[in-house]
Every structure is written in C-alpha cells, then in structure tokens.
C-alpha atoms as a PDB file:
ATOM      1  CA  UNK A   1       5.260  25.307 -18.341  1.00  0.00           C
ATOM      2  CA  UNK A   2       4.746  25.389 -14.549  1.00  0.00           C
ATOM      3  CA  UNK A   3       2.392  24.474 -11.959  1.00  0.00           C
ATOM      4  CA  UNK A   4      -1.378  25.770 -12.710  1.00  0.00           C
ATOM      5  CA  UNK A   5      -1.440  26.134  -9.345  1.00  0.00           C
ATOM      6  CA  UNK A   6       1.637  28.519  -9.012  1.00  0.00           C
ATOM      7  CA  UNK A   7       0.910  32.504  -7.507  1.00  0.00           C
ATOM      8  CA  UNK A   8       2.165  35.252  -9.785  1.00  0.00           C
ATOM      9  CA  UNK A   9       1.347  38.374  -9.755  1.00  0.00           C
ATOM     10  CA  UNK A  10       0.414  39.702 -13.757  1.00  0.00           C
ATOM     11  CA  UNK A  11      -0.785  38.729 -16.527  1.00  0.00           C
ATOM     12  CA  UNK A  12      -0.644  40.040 -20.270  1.00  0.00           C
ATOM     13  CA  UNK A  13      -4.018  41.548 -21.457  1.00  0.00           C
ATOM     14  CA  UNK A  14      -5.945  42.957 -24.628  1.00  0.00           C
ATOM     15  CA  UNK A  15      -8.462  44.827 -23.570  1.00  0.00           C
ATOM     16  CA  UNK A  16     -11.426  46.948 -25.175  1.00  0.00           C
ATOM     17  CA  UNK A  17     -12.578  49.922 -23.122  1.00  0.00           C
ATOM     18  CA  UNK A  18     -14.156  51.656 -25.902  1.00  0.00           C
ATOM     19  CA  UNK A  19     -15.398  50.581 -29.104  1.00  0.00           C
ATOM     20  CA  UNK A  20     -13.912  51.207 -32.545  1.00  0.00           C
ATOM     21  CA  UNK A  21     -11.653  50.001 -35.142  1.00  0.00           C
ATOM     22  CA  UNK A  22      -8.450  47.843 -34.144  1.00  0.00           C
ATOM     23  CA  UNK A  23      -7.234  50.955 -32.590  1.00  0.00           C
ATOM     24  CA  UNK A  24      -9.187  50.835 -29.348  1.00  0.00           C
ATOM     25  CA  UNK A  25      -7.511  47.395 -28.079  1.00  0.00           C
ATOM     26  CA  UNK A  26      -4.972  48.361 -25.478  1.00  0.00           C
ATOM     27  CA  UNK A  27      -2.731  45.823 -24.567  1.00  0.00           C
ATOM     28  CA  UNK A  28      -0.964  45.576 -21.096  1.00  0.00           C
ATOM     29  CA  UNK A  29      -0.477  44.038 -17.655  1.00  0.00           C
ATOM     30  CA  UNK A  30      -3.570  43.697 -14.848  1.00  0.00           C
ATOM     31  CA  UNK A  31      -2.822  41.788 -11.471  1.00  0.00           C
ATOM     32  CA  UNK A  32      -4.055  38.501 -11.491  1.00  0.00           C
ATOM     33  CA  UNK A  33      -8.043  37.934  -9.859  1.00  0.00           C
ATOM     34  CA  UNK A  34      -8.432  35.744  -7.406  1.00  0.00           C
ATOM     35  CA  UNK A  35     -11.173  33.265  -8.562  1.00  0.00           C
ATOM     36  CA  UNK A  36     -14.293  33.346  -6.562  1.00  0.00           C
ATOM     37  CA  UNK A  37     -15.504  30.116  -5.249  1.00  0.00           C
ATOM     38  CA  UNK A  38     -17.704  29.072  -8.311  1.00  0.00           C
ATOM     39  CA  UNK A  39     -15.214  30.868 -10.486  1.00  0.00           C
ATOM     40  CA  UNK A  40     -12.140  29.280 -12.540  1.00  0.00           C
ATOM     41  CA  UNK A  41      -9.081  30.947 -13.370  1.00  0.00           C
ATOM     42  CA  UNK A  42      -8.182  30.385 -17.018  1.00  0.00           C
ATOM     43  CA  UNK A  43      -4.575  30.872 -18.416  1.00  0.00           C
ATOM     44  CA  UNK A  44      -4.160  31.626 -21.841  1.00  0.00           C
ATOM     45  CA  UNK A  45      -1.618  30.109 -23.872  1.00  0.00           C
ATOM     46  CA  UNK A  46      -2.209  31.198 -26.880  1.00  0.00           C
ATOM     47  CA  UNK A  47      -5.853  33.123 -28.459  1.00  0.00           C
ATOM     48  CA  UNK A  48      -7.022  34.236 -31.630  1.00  0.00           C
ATOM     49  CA  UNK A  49      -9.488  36.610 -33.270  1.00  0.00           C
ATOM     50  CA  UNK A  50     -12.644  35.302 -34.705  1.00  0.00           C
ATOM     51  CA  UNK A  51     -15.586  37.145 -36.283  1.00  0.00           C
ATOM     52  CA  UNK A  52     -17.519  37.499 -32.789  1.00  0.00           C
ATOM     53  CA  UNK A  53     -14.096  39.940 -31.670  1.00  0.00           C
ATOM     54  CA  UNK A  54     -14.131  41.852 -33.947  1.00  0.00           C
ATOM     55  CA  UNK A  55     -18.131  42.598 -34.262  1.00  0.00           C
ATOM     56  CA  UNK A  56     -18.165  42.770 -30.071  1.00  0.00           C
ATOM     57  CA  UNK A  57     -15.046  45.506 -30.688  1.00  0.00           C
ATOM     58  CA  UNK A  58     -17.128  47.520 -33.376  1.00  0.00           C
ATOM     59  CA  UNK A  59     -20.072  47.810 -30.970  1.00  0.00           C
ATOM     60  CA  UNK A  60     -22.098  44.490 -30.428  1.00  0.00           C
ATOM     61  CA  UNK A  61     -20.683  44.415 -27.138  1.00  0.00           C
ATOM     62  CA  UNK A  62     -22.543  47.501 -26.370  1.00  0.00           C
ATOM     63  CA  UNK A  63     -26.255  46.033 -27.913  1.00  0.00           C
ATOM     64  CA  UNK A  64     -25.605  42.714 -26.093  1.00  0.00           C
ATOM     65  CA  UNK A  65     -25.206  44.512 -22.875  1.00  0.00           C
ATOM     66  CA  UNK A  66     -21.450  43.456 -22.067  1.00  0.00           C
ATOM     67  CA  UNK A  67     -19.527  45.848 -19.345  1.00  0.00           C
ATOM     68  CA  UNK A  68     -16.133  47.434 -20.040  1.00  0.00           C
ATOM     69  CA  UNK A  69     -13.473  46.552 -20.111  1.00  0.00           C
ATOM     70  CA  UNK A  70     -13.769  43.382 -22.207  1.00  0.00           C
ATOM     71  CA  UNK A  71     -10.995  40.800 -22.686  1.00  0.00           C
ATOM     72  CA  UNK A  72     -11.011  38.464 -25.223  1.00  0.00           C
ATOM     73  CA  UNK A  73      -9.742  35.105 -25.413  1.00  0.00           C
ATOM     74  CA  UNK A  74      -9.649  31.597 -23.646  1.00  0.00           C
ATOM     75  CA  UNK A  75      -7.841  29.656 -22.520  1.00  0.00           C
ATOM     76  CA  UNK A  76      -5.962  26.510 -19.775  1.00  0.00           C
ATOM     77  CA  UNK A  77      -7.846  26.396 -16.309  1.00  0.00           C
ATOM     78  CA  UNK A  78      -5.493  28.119 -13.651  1.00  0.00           C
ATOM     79  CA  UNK A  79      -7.067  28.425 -10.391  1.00  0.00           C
ATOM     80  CA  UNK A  80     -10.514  27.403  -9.364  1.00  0.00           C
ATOM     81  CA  UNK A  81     -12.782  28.564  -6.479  1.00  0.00           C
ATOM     82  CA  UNK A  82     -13.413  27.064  -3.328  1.00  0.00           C
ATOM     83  CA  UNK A  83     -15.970  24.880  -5.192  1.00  0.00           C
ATOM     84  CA  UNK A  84     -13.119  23.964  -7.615  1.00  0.00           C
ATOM     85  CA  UNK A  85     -10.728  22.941  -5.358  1.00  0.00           C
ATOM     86  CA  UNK A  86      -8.694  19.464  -6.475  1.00  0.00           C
ATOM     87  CA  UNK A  87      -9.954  19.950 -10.104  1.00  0.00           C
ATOM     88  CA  UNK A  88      -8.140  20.768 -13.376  1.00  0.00           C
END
C-alpha cells in the first residue's frame, strides 16, 4: 500500500445515477477530487452493501433528498483539506 498522501489521477467507482434494481449501478473510473479545506479524502479499500444501499438505490435516496450521482461506500482517509493538513 503506498503513501496516503501520494497524487494519482483515478479512482474505481459504483455509482447510482438513477434509481432501480441492481441494474442502475454503473461502475467506472472518475478523476480524483481535490478535498476542500474542511473536506477529507477517503480511500476505499474494500466496501460492502448493507440494507441502507440497497433501499437508497430503490428510491430512498430520492425521499431523503440526496443529489445524483451517489457513491456508496467508505473507507481509509486519503487527503485532507487545508484544515486537515498533518492529520491521518
């Protein structure tokens, strides 16, 4: 594993930009954000699907207000913010 702190360019992605069944998640490559200054970067190692997904998928998103695309998961910190800057 390298440095958290190391510049690359993409990163792997599910995304939902429309709900439905498991047929709406798109997977593929976005370039990498820069974090704003109260922002952290997180990298994902590894992430899972829980109950929340799924529902947020089939169209809670959309009741709870949440903005396309969505991306699901967690993860490591990667890159912090101005505000974050030193900090794991």
């Amino acid at each position: 594993m390298g440095n958290v702190n190391e510049k690359e360019d993409n990163m792997k992605t599910v995304a939902i930009n429309k709900y439905g069944n498991e047929d709406v998640l798109e997977i593929g490559d976005v370039e990498i954000p820069e974090p704003k200054a109260d922002e952290v970067l997180v990298k994902v190692r590894a992430a899972g699907v829980n109950p929340f997904d799924w529902k947020v998928r089939d169209g809670l998103g959309e009741r709870l207000g949440m903005k396309m695309p969505i991306y699901p998961g967690g993860g490591k910190s990667r890159r912090g913010g101005r505000r974050f800057e030193g900090r794991r």
